[in-house]
Protein backbone atom coordinates (compact mmCIF):
# COMPACT_ATOMS: atom_id res chain seq x y z
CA UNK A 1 141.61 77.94 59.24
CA UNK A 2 139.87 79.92 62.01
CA UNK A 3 136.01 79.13 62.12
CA UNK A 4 134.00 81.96 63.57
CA UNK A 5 130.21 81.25 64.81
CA UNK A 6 128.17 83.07 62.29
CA UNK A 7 125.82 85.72 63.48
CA UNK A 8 122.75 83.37 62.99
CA UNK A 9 124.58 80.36 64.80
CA UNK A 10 125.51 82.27 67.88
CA UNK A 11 124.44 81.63 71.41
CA UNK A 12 121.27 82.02 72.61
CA UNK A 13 120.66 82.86 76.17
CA UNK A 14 117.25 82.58 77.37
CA UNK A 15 115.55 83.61 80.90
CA UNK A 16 112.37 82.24 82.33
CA UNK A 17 110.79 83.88 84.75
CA UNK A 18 106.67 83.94 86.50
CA UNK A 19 104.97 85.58 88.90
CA UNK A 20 103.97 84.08 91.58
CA UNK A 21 99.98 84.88 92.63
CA UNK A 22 98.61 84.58 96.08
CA UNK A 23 94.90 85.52 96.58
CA UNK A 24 92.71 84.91 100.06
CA UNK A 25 88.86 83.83 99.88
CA UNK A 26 87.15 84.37 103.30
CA UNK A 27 83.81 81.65 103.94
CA UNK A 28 81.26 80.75 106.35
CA UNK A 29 78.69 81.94 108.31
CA UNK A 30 81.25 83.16 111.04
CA UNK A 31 84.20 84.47 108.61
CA UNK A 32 85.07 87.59 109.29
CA UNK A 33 85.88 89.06 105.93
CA UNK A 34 87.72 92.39 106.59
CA UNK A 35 89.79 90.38 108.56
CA UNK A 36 93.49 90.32 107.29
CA UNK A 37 95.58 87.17 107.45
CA UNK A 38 99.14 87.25 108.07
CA UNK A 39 101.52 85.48 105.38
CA UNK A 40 105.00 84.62 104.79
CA UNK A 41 106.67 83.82 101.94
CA UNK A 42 110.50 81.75 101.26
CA UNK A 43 111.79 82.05 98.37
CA UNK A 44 114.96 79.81 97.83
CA UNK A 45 117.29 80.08 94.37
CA UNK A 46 120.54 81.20 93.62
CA UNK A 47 121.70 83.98 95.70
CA UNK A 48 121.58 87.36 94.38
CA UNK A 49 118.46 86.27 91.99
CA UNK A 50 116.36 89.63 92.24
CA UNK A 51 112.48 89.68 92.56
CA UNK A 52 109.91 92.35 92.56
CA UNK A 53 106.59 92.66 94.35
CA UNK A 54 104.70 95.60 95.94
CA UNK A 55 105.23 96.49 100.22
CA UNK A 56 102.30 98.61 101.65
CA UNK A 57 101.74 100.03 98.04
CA UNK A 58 105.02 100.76 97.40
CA UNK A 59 107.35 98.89 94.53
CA UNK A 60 109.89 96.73 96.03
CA UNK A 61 113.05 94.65 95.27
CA UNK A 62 113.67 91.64 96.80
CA UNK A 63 117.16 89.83 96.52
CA UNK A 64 117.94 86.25 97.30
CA UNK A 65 120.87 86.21 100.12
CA UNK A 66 124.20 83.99 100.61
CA UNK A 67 121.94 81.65 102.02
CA UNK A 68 120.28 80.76 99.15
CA UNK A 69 117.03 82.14 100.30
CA UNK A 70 114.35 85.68 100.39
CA UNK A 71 111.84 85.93 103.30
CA UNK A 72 108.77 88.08 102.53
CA UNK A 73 106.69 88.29 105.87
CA UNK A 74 103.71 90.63 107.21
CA UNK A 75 102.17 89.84 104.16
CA UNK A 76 98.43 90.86 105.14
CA UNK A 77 95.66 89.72 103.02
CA UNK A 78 91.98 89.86 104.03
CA UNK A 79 88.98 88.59 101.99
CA UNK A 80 89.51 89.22 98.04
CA UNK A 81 93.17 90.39 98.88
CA UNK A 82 95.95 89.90 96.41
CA UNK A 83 99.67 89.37 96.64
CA UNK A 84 102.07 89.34 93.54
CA UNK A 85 105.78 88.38 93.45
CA UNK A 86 107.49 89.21 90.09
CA UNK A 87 110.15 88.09 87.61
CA UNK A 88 110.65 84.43 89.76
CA UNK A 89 112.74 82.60 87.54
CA UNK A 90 112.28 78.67 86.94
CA UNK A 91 113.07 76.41 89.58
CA UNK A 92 113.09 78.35 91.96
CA UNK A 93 111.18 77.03 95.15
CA UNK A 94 108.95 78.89 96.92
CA UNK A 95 106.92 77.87 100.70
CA UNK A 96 103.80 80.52 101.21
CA UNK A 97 102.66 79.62 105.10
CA UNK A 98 99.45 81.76 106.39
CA UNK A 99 98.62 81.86 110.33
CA UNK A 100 95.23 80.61 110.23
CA UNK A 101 93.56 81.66 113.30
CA UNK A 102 91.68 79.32 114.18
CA UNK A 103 90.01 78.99 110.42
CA UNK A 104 90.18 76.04 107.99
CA UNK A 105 92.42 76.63 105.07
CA UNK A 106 91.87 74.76 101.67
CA UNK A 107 94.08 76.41 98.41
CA UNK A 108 94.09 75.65 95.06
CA UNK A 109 97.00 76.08 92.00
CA UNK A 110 95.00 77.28 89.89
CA UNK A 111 91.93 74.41 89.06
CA UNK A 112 93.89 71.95 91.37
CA UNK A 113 93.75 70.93 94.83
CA UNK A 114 97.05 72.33 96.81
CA UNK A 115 98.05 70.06 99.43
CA UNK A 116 98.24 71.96 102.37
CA UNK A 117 100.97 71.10 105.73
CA UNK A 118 98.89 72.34 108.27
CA UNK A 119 98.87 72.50 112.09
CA UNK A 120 96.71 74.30 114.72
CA UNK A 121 97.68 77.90 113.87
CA UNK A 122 99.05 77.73 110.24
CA UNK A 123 99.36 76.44 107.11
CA UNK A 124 101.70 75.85 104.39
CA UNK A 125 101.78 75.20 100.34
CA UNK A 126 105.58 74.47 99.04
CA UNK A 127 106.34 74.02 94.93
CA UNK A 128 108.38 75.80 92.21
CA UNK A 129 107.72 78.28 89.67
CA UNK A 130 107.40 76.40 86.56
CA UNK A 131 104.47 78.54 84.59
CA UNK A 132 104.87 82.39 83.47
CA UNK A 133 102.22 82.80 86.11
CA UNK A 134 100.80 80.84 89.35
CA UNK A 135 98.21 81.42 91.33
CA UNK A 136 98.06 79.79 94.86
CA UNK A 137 94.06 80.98 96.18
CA UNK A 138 94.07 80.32 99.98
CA UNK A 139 90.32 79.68 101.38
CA UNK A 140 89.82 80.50 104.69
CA UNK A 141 86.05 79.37 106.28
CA UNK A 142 85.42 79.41 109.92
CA UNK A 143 81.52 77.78 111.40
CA UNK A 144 78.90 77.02 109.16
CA UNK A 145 77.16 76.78 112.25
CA UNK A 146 73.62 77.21 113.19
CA UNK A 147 72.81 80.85 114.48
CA UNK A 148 71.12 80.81 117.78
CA UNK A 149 67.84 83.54 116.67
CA UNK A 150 66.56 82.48 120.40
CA UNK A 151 64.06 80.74 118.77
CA UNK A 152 63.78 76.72 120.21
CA UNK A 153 61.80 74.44 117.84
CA UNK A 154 62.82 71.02 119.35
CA UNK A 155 60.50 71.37 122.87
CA UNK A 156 58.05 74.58 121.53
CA UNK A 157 54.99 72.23 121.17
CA UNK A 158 55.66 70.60 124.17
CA UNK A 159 55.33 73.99 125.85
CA UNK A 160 52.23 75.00 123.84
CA UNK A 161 50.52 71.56 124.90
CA UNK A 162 51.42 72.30 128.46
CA UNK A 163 49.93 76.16 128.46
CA UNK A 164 46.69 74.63 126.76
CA UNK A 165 46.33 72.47 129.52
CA UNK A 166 47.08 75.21 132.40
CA UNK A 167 44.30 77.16 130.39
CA UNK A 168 42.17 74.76 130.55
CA UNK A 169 42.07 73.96 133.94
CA UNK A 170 42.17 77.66 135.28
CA UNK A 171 38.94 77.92 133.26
């Protein structure tokens, strides 16, 4: 006799699919926060996998080529900025690289330490979206270095000692 799959014991067909987060932190004492960063981000999946994220305010649709991969670039983000790439699905690998300008970049996925590829000019976090959302936060932080007020402390009492001792002897 035939057997037919009962409606309870038919297939199931699930899709799992994240967004994929990418926020910008601007620090130190010569950070210039308004300044905008320029990213770029790879996706690479099975071709024709559609993603969604927004261009210069406007919704867009990305779709993974022949090639097997999606190039997102001019990505600007300055300090608090936010970037969002939706519907990613699972296993698909992703490569977000930032020009740093002559800053120091640290990120983080989410409470962890991202380990950065980095060279003069940019750098680079590489994984695959395994979560129903990921954030990658790039920190940028350029000097922490002293401000000159055109005050000098090191030889000021030496200078003091030596005025006291002109005024004295013109007196």
């Amino acid at each position: 006799k035939d057997k037919k799959v009962g409606q309870d014991k038919a297939f199931e067909n699930t899709y799992s699919a994240g967004d994929l987060v990418i926020t910008k932190a601007i620090r130190g004492s010569n950070g210039d926060r308004a300044h905008e960063f320029n990213f770029t981000i790879t996706l690479s999946g099975q071709k024709g996998t559609k993603v969604s994220y927004t261009a210069d305010d406007k919704p867009a649709t990305g779709i993974i080529g022949e090639d097997g991969t999606l190039t997102i670039s001019n990505i600007k983000l300055a300090d608090d900025g936010k970037f969002v790439i939706s519907n990613i699905p699972y296993g698909v690998t992703y490569t977000i690289s930032e020009n740093t300008e002559g800053y120091t970049a640290t990120a983080m996925k989410g409470s962890a330490t991202a380990n950065l590829t980095t060279t003069d000019t940019t750098a680079a976090y590489s994984d695959s979206v395994d979560a129903d959302s990921t954030t990658i936060a790039f920190t940028n932080t350029l000097g922490n270095t002293v401000i000159d007020t055109g005050v000098i402390l090191d030889n000021a009492p030496y200078m003091l000692m030596l005025a006291v001792v002109a005024g004295g002897a013109m007196t």
